[in-house]
Protein backbone atom coordinates (compact mmCIF):
# COMPACT_ATOMS: atom_id res chain seq x y z
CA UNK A 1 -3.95 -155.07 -17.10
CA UNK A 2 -5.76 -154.20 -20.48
CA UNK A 3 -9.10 -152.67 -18.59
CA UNK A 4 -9.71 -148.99 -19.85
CA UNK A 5 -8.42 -146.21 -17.73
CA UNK A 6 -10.13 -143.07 -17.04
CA UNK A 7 -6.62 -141.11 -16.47
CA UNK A 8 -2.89 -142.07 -16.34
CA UNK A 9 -2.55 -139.50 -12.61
CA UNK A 10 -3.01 -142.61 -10.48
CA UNK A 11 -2.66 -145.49 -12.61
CA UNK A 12 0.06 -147.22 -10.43
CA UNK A 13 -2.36 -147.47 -7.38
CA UNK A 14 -4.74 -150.76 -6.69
CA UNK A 15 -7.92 -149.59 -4.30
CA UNK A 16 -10.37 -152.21 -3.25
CA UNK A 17 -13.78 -150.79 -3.15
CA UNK A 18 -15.80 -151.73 0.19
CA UNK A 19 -17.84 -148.73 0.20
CA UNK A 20 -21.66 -148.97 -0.12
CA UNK A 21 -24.30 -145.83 -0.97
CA UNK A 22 -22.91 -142.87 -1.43
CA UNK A 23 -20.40 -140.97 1.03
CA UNK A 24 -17.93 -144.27 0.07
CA UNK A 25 -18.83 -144.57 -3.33
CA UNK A 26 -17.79 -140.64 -3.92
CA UNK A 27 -14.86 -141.00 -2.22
CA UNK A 28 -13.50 -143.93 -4.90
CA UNK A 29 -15.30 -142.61 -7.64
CA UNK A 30 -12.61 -139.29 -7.10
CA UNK A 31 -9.69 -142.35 -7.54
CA UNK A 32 -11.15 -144.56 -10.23
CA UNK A 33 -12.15 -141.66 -12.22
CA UNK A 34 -8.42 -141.02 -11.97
CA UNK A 35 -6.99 -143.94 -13.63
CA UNK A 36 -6.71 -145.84 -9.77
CA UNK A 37 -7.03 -149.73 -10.56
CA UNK A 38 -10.46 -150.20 -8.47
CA UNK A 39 -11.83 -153.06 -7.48
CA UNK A 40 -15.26 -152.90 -6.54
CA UNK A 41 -16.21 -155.97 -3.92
CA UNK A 42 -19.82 -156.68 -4.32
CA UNK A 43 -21.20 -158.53 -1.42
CA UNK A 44 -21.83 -161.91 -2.03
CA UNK A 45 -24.45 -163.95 0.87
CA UNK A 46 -24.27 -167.24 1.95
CA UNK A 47 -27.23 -167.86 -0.39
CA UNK A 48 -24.93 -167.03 -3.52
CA UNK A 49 -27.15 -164.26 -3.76
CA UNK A 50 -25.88 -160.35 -4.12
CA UNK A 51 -26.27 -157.60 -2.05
CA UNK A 52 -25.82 -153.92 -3.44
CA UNK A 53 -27.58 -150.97 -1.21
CA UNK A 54 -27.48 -147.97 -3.06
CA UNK A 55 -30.56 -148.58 -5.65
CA UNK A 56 -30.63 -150.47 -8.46
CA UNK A 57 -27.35 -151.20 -10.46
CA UNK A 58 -29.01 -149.56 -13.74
CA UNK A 59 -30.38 -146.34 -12.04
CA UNK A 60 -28.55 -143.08 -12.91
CA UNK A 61 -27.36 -142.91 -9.20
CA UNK A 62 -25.65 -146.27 -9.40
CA UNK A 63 -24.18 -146.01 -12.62
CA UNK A 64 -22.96 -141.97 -11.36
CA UNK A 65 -21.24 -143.20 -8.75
CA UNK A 66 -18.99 -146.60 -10.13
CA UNK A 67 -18.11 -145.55 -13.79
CA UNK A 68 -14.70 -146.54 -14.55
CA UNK A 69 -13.96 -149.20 -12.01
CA UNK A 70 -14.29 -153.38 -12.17
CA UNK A 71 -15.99 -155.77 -9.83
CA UNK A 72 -15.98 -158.85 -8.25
CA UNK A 73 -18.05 -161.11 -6.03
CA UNK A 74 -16.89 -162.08 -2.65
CA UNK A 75 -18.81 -163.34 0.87
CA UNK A 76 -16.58 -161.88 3.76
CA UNK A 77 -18.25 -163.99 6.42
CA UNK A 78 -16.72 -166.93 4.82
CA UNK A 79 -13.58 -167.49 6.23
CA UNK A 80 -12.54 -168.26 3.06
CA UNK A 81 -13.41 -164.79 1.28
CA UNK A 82 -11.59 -163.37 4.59
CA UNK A 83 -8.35 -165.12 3.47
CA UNK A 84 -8.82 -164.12 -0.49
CA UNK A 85 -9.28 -160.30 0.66
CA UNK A 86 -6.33 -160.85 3.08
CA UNK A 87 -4.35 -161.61 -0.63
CA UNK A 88 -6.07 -158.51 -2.13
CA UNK A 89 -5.04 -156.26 0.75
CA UNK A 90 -1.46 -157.75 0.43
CA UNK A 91 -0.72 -156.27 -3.44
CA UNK A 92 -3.23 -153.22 -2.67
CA UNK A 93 -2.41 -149.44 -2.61
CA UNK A 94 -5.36 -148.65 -0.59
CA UNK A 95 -8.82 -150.30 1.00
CA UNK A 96 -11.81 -147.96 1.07
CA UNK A 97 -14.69 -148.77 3.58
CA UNK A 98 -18.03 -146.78 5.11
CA UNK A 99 -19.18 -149.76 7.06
CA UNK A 100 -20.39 -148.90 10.70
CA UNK A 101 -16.84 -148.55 13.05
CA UNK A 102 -17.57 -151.86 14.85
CA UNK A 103 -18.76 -153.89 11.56
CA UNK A 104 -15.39 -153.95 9.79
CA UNK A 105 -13.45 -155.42 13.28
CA UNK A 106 -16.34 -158.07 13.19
CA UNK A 107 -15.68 -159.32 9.80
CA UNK A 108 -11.62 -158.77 10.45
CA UNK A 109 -10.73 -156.05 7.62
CA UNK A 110 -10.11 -153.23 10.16
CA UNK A 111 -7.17 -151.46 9.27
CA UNK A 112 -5.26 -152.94 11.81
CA UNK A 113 -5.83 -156.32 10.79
CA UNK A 114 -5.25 -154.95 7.15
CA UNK A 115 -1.92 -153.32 7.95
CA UNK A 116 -0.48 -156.56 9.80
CA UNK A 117 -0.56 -157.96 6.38
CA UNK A 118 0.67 -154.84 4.21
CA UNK A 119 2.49 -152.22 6.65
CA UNK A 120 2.32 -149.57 3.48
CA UNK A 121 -1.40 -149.71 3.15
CA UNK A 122 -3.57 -146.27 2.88
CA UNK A 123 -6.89 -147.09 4.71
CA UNK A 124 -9.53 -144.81 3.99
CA UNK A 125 -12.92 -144.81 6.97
CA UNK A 126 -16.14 -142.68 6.07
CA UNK A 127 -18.60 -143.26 9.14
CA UNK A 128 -21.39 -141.21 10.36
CA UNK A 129 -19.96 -139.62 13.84
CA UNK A 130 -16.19 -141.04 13.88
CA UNK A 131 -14.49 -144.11 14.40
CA UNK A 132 -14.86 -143.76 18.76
CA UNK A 133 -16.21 -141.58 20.82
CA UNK A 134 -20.06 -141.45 22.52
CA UNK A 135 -22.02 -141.60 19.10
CA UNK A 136 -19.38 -143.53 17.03
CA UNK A 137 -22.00 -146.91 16.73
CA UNK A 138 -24.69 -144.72 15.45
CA UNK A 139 -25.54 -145.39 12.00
CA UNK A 140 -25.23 -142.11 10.05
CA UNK A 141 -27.20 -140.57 7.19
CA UNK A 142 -26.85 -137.19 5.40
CA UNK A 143 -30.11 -135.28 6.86
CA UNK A 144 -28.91 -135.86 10.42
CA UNK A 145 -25.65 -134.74 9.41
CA UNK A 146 -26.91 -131.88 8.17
CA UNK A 147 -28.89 -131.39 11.34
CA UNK A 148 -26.58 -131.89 13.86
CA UNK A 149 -23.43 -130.45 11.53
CA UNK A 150 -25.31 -126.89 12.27
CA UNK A 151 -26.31 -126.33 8.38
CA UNK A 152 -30.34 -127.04 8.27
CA UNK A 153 -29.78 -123.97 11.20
CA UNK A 154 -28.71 -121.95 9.22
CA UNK A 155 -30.52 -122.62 5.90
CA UNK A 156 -34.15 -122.05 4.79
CA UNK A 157 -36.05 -118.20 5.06
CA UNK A 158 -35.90 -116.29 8.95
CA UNK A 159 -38.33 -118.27 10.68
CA UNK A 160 -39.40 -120.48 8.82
CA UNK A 161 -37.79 -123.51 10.87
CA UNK A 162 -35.12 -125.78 9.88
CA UNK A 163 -34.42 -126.82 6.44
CA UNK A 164 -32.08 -129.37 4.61
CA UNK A 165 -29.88 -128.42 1.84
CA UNK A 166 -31.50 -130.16 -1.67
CA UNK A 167 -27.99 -132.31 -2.10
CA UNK A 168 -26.86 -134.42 0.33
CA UNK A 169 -24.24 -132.36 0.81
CA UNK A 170 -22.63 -134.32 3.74
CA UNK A 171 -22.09 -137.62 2.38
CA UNK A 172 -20.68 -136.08 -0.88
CA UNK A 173 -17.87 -134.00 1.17
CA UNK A 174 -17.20 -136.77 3.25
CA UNK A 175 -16.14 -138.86 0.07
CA UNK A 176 -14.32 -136.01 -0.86
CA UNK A 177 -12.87 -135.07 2.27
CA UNK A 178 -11.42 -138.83 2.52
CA UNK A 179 -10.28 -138.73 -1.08
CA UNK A 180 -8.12 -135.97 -0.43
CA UNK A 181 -6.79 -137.87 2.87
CA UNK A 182 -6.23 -140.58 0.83
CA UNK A 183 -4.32 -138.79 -1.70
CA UNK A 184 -2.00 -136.60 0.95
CA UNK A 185 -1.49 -140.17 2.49
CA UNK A 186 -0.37 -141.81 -0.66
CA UNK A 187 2.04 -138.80 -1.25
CA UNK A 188 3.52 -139.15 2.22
CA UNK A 189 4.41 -142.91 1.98
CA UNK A 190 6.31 -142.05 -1.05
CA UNK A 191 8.46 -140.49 2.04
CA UNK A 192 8.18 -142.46 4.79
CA UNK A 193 7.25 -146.10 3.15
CA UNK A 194 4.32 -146.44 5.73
CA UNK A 195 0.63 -146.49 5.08
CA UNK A 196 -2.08 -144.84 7.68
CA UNK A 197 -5.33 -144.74 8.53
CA UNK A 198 -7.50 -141.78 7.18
CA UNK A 199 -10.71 -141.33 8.44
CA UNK A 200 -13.30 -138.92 8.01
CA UNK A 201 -17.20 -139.08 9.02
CA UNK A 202 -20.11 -137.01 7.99
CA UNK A 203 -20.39 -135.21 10.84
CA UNK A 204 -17.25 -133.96 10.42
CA UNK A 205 -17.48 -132.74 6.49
CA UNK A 206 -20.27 -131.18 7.73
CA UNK A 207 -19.04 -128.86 10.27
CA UNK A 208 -16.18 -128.06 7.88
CA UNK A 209 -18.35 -126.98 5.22
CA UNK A 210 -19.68 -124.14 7.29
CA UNK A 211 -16.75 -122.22 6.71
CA UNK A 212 -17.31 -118.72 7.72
CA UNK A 213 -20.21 -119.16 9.77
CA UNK A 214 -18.44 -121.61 12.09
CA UNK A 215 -15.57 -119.62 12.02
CA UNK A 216 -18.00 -116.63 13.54
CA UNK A 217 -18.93 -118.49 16.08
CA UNK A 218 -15.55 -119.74 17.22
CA UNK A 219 -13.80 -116.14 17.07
CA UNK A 220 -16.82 -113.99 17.51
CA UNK A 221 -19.33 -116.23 19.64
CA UNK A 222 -21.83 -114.95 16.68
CA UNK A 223 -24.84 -117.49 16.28
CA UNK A 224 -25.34 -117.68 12.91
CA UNK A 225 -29.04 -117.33 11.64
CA UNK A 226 -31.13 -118.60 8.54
CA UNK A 227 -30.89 -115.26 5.87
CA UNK A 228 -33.06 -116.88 2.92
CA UNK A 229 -31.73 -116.35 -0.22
CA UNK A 230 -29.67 -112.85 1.37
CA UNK A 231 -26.32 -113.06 1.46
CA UNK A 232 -25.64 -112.78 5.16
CA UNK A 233 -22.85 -110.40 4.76
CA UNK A 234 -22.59 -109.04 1.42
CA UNK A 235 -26.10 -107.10 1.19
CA UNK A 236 -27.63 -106.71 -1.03
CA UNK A 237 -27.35 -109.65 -2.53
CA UNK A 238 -30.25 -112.33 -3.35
CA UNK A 239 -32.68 -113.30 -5.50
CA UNK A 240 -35.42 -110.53 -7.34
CA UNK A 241 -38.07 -111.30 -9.12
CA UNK A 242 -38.34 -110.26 -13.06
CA UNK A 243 -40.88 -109.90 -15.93
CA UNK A 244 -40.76 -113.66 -16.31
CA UNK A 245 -38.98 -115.10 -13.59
CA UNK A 246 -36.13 -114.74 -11.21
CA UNK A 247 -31.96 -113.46 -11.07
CA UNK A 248 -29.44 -113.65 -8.58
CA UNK A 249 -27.75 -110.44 -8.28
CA UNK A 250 -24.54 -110.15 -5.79
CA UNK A 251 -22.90 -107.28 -4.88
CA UNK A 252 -19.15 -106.85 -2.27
CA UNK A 253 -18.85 -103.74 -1.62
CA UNK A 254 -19.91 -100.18 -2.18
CA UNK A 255 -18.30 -99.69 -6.08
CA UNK A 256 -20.03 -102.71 -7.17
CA UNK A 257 -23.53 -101.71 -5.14
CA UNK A 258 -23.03 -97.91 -6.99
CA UNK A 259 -22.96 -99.74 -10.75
CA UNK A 260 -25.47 -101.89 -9.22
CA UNK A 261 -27.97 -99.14 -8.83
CA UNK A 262 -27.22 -97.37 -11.81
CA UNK A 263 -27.97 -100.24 -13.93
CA UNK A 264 -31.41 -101.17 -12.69
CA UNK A 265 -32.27 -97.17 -13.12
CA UNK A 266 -31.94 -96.41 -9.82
CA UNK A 267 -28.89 -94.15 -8.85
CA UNK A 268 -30.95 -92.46 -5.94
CA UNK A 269 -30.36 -95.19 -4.19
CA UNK A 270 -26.76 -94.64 -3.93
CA UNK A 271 -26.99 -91.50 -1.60
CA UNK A 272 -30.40 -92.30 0.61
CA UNK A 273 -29.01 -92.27 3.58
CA UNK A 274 -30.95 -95.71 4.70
CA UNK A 275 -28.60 -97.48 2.06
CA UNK A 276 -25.50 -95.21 1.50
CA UNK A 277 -23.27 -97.57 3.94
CA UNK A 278 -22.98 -101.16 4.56
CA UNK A 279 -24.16 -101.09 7.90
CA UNK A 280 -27.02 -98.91 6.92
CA UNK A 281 -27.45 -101.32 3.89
CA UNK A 282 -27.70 -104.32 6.26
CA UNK A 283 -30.26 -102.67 8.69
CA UNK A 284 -32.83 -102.15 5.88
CA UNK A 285 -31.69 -105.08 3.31
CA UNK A 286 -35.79 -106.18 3.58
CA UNK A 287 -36.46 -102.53 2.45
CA UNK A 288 -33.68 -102.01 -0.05
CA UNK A 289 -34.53 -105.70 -1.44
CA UNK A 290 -37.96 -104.27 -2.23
CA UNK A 291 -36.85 -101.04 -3.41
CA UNK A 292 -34.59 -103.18 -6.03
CA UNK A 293 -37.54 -105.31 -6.74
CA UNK A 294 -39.41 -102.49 -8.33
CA UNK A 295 -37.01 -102.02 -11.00
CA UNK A 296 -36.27 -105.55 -12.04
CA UNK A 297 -39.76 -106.85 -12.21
CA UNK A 298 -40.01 -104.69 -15.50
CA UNK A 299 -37.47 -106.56 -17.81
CA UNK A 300 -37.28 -110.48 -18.49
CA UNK A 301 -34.39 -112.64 -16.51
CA UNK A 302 -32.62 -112.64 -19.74
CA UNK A 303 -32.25 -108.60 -20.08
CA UNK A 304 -31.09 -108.33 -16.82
CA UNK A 305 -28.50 -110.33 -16.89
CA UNK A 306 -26.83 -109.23 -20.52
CA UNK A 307 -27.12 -105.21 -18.98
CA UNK A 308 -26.16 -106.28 -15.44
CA UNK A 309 -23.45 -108.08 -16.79
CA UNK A 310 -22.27 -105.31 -18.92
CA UNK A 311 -22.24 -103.32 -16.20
CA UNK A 312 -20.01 -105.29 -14.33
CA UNK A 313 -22.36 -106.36 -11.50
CA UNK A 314 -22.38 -110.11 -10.73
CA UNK A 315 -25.22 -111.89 -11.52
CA UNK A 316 -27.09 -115.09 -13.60
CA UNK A 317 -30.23 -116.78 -14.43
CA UNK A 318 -31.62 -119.33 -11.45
CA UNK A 319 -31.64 -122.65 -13.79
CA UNK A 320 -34.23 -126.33 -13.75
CA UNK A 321 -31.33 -128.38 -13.99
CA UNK A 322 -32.82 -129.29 -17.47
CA UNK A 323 -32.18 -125.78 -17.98
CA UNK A 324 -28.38 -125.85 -16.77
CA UNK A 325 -27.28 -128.42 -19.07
CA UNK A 326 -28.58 -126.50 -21.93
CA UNK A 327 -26.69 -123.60 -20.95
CA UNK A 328 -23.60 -122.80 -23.29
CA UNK A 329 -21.24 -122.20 -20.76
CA UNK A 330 -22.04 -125.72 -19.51
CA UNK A 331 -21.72 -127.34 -22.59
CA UNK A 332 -18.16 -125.73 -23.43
CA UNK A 333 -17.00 -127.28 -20.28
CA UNK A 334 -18.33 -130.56 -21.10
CA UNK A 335 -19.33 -131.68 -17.84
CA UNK A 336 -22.03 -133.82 -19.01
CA UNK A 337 -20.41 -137.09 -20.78
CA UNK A 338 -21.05 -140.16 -22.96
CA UNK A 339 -19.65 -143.37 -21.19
CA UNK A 340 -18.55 -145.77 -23.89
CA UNK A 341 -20.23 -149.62 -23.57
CA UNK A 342 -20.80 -152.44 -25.65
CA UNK A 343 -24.49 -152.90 -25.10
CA UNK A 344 -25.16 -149.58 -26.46
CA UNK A 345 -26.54 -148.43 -23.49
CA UNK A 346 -27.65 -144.60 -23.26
CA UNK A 347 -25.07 -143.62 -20.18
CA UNK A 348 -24.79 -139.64 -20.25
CA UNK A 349 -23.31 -138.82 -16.39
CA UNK A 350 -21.65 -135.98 -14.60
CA UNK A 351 -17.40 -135.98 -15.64
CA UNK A 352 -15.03 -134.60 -12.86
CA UNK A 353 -15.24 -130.53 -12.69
CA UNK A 354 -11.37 -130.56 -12.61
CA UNK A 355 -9.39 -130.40 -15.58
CA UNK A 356 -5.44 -131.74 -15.98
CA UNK A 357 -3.49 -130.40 -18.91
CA UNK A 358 -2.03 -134.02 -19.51
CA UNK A 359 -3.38 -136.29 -18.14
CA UNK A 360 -7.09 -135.67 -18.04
CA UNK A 361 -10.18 -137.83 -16.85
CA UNK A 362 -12.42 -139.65 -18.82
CA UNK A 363 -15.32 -141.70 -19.22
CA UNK A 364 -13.35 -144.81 -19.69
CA UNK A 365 -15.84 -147.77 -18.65
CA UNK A 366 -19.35 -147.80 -17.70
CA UNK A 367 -20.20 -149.32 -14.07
CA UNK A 368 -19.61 -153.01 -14.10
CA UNK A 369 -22.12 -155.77 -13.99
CA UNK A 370 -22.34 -157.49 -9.96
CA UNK A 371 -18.89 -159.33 -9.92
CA UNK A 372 -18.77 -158.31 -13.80
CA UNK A 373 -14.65 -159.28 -13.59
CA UNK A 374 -14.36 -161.44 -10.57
CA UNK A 375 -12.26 -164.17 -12.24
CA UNK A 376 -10.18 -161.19 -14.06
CA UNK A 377 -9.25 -159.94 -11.24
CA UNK A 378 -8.36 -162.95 -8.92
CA UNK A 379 -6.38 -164.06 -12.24
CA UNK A 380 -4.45 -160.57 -11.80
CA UNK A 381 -3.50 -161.08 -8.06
CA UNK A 382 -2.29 -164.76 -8.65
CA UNK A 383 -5.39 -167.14 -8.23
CA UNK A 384 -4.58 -170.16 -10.46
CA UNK A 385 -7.23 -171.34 -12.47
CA UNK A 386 -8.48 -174.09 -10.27
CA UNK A 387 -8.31 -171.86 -6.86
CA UNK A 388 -10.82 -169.95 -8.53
CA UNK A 389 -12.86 -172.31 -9.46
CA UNK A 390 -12.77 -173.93 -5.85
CA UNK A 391 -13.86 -170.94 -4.46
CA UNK A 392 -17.12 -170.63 -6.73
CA UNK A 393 -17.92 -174.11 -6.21
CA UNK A 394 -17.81 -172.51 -2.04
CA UNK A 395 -19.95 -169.84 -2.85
CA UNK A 396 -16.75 -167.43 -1.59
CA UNK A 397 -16.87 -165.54 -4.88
């Protein structure tokens, strides 16, 4: 196969892309971005017409999500697109999907169905409650995730009522949860020989990604409550205003509070008695916020954090996102990258935030066109010429 690849780490695996949106989408976009061989199946209607949810195909969030894979056509309600995918699914590594629990045994590419065909098969489910149970036909979407997962609790100022998180921070750990599963499966069949069935939902990503807070309420039976920008243990530590703006300042634990004070000019602070402990630091953190306040509202963002930093206290700038990507650090790490294409296209997109010594990922290929290598790829898995031309003259691909 000649197609660019993004990395050599997982260029022996074939995935076939089923995923729609975004939870899927992030989950192969962890593989392809990889060097995985993906296949991305567009939907193709009985009308020969395409289907592609997500937005449009040349937006940024389309082209984020399915750099560095290939695509083809094919209409899965046909009986004959059911028996080309069966082919696919034969040769494949691994079959990603995020359809509804219920959809996929409809159309027959449930992973049982799939792993009659190809015992060794790594089958990777995103859904929005779980593949059973009471809500498991539900459609799910991020928000309600978020809702239900515990975090809009927990976010947003005291009293202010609910409030989402400004990613949709559900459906991207989902796709990352179930690239991970997928990757601990494919390790574990170099073992046993056997595929499995890895599923994930966004319910599920969600309550993980409480973390600490969860993990309060499970040991502790503490109900964790919305803090604003205050760190809800480590106090104080927030955001202040400045000459010109605002800085995050964060400190854990008393040394780092004590340098803390003396840099913003303000060692009394150290031994008041209303701020000399952590307890007594968490009592009055609305008190101790506003005696910090005083101070740093006299010097720009930028002072602050050059002398805070130099004084060993944690702290940084709060960044427009026009603003982060002009930040040096971020451009050393390169984050933001140039996908090579033929059309000349102006593709700048976010690279993986991981980094392998040798064998590194890359903007190999920009997102492909709908079905962009559909005869390719059948070509690859052993359609003959005229098969494929049969099964355009059907309307199957």
């Amino acid at each position: 196969m000649t197609f660019p690849r993004a990395s050599q780490a997982l260029s022996r695996f074939t995935v076939l892309d089923l995923t729609r949106v975004r939870a899927g989408p992030t989950c192969v976009r962890q593989l392809a971005d990889w060097g995985a061989n993906v296949i991305k199946i567009d939907a193709l209607l009985e009308d020969g017409g395409g289907e592609q949810p997500g937005g449009p195909r040349h937006g940024s969030d389309f082209q984020n999500l399915h750099r560095n894979k290939r695509a083809m056509t094919l209409n899965l309600k046909n009986p004959k697109g059911l028996e080309v995918f069966q082919r696919l699914a034969k040769q494949a590594d691994v079959v990603v999907e995020n359809f509804r629990p219920d959809v996929k045994t409809k159309l027959g590419i449930d992973y049982a169905s799939v792993r009659k065909i190809n015992p060794k098969i790594v089958y990777g489910s995103i859904s929005g409650f779980g593949q059973d149970g009471p809500y498991h036909k539900r459609p799910g979407f991020d928000q309600i995730a978020q809702g239900m997962g515990g975090l809009m609790s927990i976010t947003g100022a005291p009293g202010g009522g609910p409030m989402r998180v400004g990613i949709p921070v559900a459906d991207l750990t989902a796709g990352l949860f179930c690239a991970i599963g997928i990757l601990t499966a494919l390790l574990e069949r170099e073992v046993s020989g056997e595929g499995q069935w890895v599923q994930t939902s966004l319910l599920q990503a969600q309550i993980f990604m409480l973390d600490f807070q969860a993990a309060r309420w499970l040991m502790e039976q503490d109900v964790p409550k919305q803090a604003g920008n205050n760190h809800p243990t480590s106090i104080p530590t927030g955001v202040f205003k400045t000459s010109d703006g605002y800085i995050n300042i964060a400190t854990t634990g008393g040394r780092i509070w004590e340098r803390c004070a003396q840099a913003i000019g303000a060692p009394e602070l150290v031994t008041n008695p209303d701020y000399a402990t952590a307890p007594a630091r968490s009592k009055n953190r609305d008190a101790l916020n506003a005696e910090i306040e005083k101070h740093t509202v006299t010097k720009s963002t930028e002072t602050w954090v050059s002398e805070l930093n130099a004084a060993g206290v944690p702290c940084g700038p709060i960044y427009s996102v026009d603003q982060m990507f002009a930040d040096a650090q971020v451009k050393h790490l390169g984050i933001a990258q140039d996908v090579p294409n033929a059309e000349n296209r102006h593709i700048r997109l976010v690279g993986q935030p991981v980094t392998l010594s040798r064998t590194p990922s890359k903007m190999a290929a920009r997102p492909p066109e709908f079905g962009e290598q559909t005869d390719e790829v059948l070509a690859e898995f052993g359609f003959g010429p005229g098969e494929i031309a049969e099964l355009r003259q059907g309307k199957v691909v």
